[in-house]
Protein backbone atom coordinates (compact mmCIF):
# COMPACT_ATOMS: atom_id res chain seq x y z
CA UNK A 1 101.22 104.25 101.88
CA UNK A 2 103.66 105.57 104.66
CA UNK A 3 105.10 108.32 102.45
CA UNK A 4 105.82 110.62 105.35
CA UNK A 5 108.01 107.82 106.91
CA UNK A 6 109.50 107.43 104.06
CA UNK A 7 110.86 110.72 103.57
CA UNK A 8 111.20 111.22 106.91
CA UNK A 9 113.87 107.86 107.12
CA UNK A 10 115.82 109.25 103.54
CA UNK A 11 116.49 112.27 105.25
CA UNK A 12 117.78 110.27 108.15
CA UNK A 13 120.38 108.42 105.50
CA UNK A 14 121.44 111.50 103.80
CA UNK A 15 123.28 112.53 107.07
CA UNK A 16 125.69 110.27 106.28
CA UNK A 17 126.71 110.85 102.81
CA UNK A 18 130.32 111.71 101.82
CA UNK A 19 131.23 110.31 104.97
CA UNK A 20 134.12 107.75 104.52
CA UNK A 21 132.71 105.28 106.93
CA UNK A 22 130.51 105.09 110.05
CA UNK A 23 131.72 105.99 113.58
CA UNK A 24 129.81 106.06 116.86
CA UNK A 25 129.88 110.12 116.50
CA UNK A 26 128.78 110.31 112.61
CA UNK A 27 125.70 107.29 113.04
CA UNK A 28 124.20 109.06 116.15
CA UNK A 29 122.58 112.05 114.39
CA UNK A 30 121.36 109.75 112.02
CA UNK A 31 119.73 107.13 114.46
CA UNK A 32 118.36 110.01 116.61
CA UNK A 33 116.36 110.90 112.93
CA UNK A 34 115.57 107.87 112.77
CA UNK A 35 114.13 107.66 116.13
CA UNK A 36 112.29 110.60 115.89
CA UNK A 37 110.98 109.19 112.23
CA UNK A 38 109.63 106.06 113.90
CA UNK A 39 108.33 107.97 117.03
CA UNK A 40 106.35 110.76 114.60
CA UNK A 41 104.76 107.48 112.85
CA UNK A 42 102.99 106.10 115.74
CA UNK A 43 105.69 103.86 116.81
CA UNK A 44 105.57 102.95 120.11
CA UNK A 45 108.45 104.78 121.96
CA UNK A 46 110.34 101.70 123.53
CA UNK A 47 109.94 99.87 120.20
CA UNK A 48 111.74 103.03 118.00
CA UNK A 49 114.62 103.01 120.91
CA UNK A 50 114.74 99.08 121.09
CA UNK A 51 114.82 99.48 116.92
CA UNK A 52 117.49 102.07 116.79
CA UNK A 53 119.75 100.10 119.80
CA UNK A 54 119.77 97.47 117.57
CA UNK A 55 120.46 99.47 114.48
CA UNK A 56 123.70 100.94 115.85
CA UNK A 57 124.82 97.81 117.00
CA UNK A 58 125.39 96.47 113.77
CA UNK A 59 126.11 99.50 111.93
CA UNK A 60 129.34 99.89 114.35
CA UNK A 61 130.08 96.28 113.91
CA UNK A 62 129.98 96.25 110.52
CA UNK A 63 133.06 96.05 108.64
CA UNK A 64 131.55 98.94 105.16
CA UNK A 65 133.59 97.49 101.93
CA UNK A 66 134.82 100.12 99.92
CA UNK A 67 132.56 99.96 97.32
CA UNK A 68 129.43 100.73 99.66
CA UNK A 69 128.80 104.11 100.84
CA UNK A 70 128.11 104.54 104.78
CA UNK A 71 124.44 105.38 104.07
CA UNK A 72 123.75 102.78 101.21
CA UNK A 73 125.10 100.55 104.61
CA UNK A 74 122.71 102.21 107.10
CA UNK A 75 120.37 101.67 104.51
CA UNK A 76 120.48 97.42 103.99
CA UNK A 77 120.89 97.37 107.63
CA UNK A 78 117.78 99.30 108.83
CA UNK A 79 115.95 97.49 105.90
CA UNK A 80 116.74 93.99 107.62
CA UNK A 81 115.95 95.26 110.94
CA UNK A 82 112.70 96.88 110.23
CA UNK A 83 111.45 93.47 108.48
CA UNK A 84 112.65 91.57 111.35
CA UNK A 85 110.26 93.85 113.59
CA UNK A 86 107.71 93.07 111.44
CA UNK A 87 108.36 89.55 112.02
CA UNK A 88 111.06 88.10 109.72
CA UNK A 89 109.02 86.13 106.72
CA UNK A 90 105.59 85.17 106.13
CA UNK A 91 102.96 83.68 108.29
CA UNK A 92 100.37 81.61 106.62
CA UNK A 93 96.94 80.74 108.01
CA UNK A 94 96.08 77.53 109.66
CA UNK A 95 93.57 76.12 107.75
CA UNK A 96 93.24 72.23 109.64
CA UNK A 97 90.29 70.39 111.21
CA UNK A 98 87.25 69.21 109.60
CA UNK A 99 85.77 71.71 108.50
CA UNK A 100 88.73 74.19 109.23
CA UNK A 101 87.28 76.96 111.77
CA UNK A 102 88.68 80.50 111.33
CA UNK A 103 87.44 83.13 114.07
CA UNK A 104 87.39 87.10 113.48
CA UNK A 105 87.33 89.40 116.22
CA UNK A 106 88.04 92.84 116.43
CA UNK A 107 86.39 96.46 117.76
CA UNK A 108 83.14 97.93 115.49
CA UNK A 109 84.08 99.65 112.45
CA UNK A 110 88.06 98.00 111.95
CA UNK A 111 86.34 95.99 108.98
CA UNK A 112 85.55 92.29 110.34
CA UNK A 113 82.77 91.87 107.86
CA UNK A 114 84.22 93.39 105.02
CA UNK A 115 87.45 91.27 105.96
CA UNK A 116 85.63 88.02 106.44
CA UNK A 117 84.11 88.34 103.06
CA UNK A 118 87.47 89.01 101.26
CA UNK A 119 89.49 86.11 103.55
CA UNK A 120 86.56 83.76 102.31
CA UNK A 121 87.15 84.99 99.09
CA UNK A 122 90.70 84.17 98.95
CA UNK A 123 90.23 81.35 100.06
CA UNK A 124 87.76 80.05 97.64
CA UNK A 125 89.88 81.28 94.88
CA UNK A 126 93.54 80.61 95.67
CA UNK A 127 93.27 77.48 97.89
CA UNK A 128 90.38 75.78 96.19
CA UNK A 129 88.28 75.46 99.36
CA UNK A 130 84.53 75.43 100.03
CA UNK A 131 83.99 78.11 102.22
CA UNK A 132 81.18 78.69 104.59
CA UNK A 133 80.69 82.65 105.95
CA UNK A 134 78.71 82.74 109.84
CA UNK A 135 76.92 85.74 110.03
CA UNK A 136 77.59 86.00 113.91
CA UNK A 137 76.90 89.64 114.55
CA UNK A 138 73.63 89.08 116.08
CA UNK A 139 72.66 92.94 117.73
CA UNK A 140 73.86 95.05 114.17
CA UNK A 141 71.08 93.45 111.43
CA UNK A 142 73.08 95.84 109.18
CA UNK A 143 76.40 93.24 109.46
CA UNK A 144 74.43 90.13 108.16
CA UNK A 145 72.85 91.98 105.52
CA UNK A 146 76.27 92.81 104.44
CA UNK A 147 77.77 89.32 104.91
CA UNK A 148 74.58 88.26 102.35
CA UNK A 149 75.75 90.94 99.79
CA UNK A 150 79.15 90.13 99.84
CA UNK A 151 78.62 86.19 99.83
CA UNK A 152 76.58 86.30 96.45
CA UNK A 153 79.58 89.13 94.99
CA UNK A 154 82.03 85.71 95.47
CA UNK A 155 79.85 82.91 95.69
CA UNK A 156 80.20 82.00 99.39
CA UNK A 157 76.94 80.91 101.00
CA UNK A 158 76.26 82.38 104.49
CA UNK A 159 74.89 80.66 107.67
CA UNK A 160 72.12 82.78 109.07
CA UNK A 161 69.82 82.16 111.84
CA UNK A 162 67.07 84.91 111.99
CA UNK A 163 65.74 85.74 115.48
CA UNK A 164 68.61 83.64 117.05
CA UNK A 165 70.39 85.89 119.27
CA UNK A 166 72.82 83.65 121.17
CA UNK A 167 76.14 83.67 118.74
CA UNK A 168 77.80 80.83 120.53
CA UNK A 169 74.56 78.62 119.11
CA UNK A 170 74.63 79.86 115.74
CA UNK A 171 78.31 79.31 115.65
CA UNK A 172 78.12 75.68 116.73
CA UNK A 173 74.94 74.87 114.30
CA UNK A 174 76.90 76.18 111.64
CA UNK A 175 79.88 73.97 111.70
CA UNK A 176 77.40 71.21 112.30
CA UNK A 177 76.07 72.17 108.40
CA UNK A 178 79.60 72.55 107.08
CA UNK A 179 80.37 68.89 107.89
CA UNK A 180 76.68 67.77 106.68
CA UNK A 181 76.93 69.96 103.36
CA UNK A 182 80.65 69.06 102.58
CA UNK A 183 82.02 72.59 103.40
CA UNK A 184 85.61 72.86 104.43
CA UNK A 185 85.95 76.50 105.80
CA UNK A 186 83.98 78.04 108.25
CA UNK A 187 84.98 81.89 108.72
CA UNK A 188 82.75 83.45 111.65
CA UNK A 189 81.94 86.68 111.90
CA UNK A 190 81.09 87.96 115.16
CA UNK A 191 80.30 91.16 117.22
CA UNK A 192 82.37 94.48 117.65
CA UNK A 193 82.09 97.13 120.13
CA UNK A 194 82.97 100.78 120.07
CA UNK A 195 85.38 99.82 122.89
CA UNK A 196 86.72 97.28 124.86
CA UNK A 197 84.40 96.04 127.18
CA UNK A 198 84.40 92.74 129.33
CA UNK A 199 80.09 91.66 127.85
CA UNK A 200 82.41 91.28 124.29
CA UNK A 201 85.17 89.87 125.83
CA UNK A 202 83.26 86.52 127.29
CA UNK A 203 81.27 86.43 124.57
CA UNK A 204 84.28 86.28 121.83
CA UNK A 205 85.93 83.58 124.31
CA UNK A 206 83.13 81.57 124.50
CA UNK A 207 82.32 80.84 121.06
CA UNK A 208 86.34 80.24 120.53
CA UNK A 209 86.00 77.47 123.83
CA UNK A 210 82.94 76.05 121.76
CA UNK A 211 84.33 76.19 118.24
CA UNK A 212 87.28 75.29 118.54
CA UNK A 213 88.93 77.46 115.75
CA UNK A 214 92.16 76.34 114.11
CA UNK A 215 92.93 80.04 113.52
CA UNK A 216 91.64 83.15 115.17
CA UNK A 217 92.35 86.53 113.99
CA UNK A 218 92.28 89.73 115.38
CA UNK A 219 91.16 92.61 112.49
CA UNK A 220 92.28 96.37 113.18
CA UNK A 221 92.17 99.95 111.60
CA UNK A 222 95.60 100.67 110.91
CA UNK A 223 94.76 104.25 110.74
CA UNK A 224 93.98 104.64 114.70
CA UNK A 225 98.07 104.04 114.94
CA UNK A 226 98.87 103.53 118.39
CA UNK A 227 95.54 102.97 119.62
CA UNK A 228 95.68 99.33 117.09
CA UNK A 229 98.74 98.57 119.02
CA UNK A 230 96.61 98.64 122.48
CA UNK A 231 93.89 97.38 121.71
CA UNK A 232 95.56 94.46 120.06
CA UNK A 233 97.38 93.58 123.29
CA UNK A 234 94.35 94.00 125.10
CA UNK A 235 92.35 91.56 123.38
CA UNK A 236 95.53 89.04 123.13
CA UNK A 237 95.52 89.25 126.61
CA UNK A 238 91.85 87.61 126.90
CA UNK A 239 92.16 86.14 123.22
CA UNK A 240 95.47 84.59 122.04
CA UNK A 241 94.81 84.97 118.77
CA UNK A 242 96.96 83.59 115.99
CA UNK A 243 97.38 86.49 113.83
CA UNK A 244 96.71 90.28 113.10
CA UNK A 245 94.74 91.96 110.32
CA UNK A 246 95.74 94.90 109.62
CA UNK A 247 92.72 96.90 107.47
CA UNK A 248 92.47 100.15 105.68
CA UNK A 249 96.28 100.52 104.76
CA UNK A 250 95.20 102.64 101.95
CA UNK A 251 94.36 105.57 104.35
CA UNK A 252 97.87 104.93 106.33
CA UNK A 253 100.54 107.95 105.38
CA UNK A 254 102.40 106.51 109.36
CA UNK A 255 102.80 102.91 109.25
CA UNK A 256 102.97 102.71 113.41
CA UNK A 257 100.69 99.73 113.67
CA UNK A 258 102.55 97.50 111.18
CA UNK A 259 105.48 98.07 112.94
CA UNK A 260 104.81 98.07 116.48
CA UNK A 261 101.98 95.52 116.17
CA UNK A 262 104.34 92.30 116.22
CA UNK A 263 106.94 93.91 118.47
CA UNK A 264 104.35 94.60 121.68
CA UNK A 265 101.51 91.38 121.07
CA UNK A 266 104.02 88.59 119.91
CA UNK A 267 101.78 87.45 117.35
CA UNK A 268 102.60 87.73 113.11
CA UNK A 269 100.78 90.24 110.99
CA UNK A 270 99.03 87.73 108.53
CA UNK A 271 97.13 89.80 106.24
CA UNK A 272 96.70 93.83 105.21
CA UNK A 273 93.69 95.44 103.66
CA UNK A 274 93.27 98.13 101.38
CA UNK A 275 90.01 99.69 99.83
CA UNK A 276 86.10 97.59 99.56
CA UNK A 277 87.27 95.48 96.42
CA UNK A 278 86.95 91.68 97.30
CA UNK A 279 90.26 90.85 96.11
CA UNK A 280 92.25 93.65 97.75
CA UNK A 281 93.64 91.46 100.42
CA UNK A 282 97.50 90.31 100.18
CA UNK A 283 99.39 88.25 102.69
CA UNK A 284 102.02 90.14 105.06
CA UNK A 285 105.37 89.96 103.65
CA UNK A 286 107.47 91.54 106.69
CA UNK A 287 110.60 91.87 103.63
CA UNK A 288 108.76 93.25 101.29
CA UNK A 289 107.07 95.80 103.40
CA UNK A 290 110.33 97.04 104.74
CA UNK A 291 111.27 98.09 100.95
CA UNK A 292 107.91 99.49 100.33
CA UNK A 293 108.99 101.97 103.69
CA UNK A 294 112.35 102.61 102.43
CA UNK A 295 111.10 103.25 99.11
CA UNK A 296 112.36 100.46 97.16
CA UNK A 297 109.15 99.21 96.21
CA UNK A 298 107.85 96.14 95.93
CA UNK A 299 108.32 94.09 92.76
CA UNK A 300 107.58 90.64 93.46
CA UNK A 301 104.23 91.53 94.83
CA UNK A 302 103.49 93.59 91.38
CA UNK A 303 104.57 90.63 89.48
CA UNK A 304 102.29 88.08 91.52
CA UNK A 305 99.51 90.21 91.08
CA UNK A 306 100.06 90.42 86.76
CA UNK A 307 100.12 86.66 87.16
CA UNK A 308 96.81 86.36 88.95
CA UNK A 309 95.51 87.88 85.93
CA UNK A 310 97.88 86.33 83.48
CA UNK A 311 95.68 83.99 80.60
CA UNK A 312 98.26 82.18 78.69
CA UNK A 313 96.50 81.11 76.04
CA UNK A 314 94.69 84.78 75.76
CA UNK A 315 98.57 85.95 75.39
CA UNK A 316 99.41 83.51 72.86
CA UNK A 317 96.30 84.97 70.75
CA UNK A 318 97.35 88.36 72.15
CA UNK A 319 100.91 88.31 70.53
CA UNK A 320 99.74 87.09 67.36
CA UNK A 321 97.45 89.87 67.12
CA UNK A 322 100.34 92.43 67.74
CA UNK A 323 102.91 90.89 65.54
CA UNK A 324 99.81 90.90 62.85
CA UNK A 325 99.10 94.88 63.73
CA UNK A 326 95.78 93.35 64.34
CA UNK A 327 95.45 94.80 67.80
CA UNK A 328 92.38 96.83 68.00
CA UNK A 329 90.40 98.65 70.72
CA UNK A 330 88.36 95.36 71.89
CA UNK A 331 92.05 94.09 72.84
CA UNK A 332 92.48 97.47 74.32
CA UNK A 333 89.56 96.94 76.52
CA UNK A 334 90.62 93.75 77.47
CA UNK A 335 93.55 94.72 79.15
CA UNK A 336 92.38 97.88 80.92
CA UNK A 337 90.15 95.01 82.40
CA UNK A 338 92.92 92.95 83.45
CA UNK A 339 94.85 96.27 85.14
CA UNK A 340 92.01 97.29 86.83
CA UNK A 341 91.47 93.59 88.54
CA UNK A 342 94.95 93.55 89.78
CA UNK A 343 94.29 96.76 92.27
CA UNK A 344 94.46 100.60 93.12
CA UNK A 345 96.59 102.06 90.35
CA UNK A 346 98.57 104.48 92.72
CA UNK A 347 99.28 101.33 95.13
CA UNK A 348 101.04 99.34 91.70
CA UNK A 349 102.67 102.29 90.95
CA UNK A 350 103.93 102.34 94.62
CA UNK A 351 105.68 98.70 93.69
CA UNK A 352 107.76 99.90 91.33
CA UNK A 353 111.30 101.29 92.62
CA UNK A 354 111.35 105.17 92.92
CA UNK A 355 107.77 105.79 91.33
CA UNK A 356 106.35 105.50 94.66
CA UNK A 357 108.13 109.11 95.47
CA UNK A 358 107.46 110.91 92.33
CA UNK A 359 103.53 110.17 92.61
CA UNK A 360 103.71 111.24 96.41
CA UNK A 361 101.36 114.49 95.74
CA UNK A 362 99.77 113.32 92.47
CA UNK A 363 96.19 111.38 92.63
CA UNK A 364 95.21 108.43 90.45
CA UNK A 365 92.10 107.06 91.24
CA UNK A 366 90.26 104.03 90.10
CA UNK A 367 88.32 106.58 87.40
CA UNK A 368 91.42 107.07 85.82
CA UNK A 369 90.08 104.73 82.15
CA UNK A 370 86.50 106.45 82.54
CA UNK A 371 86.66 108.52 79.80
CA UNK A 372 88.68 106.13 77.93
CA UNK A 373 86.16 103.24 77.89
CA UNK A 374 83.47 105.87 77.31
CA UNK A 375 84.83 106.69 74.21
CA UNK A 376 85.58 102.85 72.81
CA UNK A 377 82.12 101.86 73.91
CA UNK A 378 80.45 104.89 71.66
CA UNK A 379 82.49 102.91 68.49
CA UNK A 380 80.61 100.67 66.42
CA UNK A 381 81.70 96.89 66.59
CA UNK A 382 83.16 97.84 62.74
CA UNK A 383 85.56 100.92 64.42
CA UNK A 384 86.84 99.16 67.30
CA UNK A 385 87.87 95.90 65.05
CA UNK A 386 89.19 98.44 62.47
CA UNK A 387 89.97 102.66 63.81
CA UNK A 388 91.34 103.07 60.00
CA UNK A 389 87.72 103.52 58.99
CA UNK A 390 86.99 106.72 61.73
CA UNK A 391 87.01 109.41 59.87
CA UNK A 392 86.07 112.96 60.93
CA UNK A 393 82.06 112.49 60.84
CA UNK A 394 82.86 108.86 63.30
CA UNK A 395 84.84 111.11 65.60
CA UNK A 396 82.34 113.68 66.00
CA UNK A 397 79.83 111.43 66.74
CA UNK A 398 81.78 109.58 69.48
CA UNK A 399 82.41 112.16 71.13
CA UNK A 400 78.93 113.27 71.50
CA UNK A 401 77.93 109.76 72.65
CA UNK A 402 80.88 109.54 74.88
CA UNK A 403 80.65 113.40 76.75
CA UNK A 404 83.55 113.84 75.35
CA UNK A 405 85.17 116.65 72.96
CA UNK A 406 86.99 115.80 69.22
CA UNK A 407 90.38 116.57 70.99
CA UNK A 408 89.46 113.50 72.96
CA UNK A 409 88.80 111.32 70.71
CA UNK A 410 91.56 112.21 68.52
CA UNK A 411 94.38 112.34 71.37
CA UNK A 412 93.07 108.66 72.22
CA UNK A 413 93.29 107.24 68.57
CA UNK A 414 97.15 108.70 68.49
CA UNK A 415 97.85 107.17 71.99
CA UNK A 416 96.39 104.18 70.49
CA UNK A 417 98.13 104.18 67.20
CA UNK A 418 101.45 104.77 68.99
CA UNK A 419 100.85 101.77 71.65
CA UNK A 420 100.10 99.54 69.11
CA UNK A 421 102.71 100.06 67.26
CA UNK A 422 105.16 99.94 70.25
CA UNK A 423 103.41 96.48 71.41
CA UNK A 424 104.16 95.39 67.60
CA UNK A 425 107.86 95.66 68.39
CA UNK A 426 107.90 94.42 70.91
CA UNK A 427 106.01 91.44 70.25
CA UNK A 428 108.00 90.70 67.56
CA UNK A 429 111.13 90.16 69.74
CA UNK A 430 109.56 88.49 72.06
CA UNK A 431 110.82 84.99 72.69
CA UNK A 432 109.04 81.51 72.30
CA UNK A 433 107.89 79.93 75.69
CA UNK A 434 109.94 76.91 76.31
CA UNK A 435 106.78 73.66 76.11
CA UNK A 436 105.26 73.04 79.36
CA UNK A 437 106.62 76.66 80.56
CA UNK A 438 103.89 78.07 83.32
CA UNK A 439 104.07 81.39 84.43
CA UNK A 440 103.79 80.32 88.14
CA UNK A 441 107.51 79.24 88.17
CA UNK A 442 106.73 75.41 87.64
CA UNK A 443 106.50 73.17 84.69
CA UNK A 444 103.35 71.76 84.12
């Protein structure tokens, strides 16, 4: 995500190493870099100047303590900057009213559907809310057979109204069922264009006159760069949403749109997309996506996600497994389970300080355990309790039922062997919870 700018911005610092301090003649090579850096990512051009004004204002103001270098400076400061841009802190979602109404607009193809679907399914999962999913896309028949699909994947039911073609209508019937069926979300889904056009634009602003939304959001491909920042303002114009979506992040080496986005429509970036998985849908941190830019990664966000999949009392049997040397290859399967649920493996990687840059070329994708789970499901129930017993006749058949060769097999019984006993160790220094302690960060 955004590696060019990335590199492109730590080039920009490294003009100002092994200088003793910063001077209006040292920091303007470096701003113009970081100008051009901005301006190469999509960044609208008035933005990237306004940006790098404000940059070298309080770089020459700043009084650099001895101990901090002039670029580890420029650094901190264009880090605060850039997540001011981006809005400052977090903006949550509005989720009042009876039911609560959230609207999602946007242009064909930026992922509405696939959005509402994952919105209702955070929703439903981290808030504790029934949700209700409109199927307002009346002219694509292709949309509300999605909608369907993804509402039984999280358990959302969807408001249809076959041969109703007046979206305004459905909308309004829809909230009327909410109330009557104790539902306390409504997302609706409505129509995209190719383009702009003024038939969307009244019909998006009447069904927000007659719902009524407490929250209206606007969805867009990040990947169309400056063309996300238009259209955005375009549709604000006529709109006034509440927030912007910004989808398809995965795809998004630039990172213009998250930047500009705030800067030219006034309105917070509440939520960015990445891939078709329901749950890969996080909540704009401006903070943490300025260290994700500068490389710095993005820790807290990695830790959240372990948590979403952390079982406490699964751990507490986990750890007595490991101190045991009980672990065995079911356990093993467990937890490529829970790593897989938290997300795209290059994207975690990408939270952790500096291993964002040294996987910059190389490609994990979500196949990545394949062969690994191959090979555990062609054990018996009596090998993957106990490996001791696979002996050389075991491992040859395996790897037959696996598609795998011997060398397979036998690297992933070492790898195994050495984890567990590495997990044994560590286990066995791990300390006691303190009672009522809660992962979370509250006690219970």
């Amino acid at each position: 995500m955004f590696e060019n700018l990335t590199d492109k911005l730590e080039r920009s610092f490294q003009i100002l190493k092994g200088e003793g301090r910063i001077t209006e003649i040292n920091v303007a090579e470096s701003l113009k870099e970081i100008r051009r850096a901005l301006i190469d990512a999509d960044v609208n051009y008035k933005v990237a100047k306004n940006f790098t004004d404000e940059v070298k204002t309080k770089a020459l103001g700043q009084d650099v303590l001895k101990s901090v270098k002039p670029g580890q400076m420029m650094t901190k400061i264009v880090r605060d900057e850039l997540a001011a841009l981006m809005g400052g802190t977090m903006t949550d979602i509005t989720l009042e009213g009876n039911p609560a109404v959230i609207l999602i607009a946007g242009l064909q193809g930026s992922g509405k559907t696939t959005f509402s679907g994952k919105l209702a399914n955070l929703i439903k999962s981290k808030k504790g809310r029934q949700v209700l999913l409109v199927a307002g896309d009346v002219y694509r028949p292709a949309a509300i057979e999605q909608l369907k699909i993804l509402g039984q994947q999280i358990g959302v039911e969807v408001y249809t109204e076959e041969g109703n073609q007046n979206p305004v209508q459905i909308a309004e019937n829809a909230i009327k069922y909410a109330r009557t069926n104790h539902l306390n979300t409504v997302i609706v889904d409505t129509a995209g264009r190719l383009a702009v056009d003024e038939q969307m634009m009244q019909e998006i602003t009447a069904i927000k006159a007659a719902v009524k939304p407490g929250e209206t959001l606007f969805v867009v491909d990040s990947m169309t760069g400056q063309d996300a920042v238009n259209t955005a303002k375009e549709f604000n114009d006529r709109l006034d949403f509440d927030g912007v979506v910004l989808t398809k992040l995965d795809g998004d080496t630039r990172g213009g749109a998250a930047i500009s986005i705030r800067a030219v429509v006034n309105k917070p970036l509440k939520f960015i997309s990445s891939g078709e998985k329901m749950d890969a849908l996080q909540v704009f941190h401006p903070e943490r996506m300025a260290d994700r830019i500068l490389g710095m990664g993005d820790i807290v966000s990695l830790v959240e996600k372990a948590q979403e999949q952390y079982d406490e009392e699964e751990a507490r049997r986990l750890k007595k497994k490991l101190v045991k040397n009980q672990f065995d290859f079911n356990d093993f399967l467990t937890q490529i389970s829970q790593i897989k649920k938290m997300g795209n493996l290059k994207d975690l990687a990408g939270m952790i300080p500096g291993v964002g840059k040294m996987l910059k070329n190389v490609e994990i994708n979500d196949d990545v355990f394949k062969q690994t789970e191959a090979i555990i499901h062609s054990m018996t129930p009596a090998e993957r309790a106990d490996p001791s017993i696979i002996n050389g006749s075991r491992r040859q058949r395996i790897a037959t039922g696996s598609g795998t060769t011997m060398q397979d097999v036998n690297r992933l019984l070492k790898q195994f062997e050495d984890t567990r006993k590495v997990m044994k160790s560590v286990a066995g220094g791990m300390p006691k919870m303190p009672k009522g302690f809660n992962p979370r960060g509250f006690k219970r």
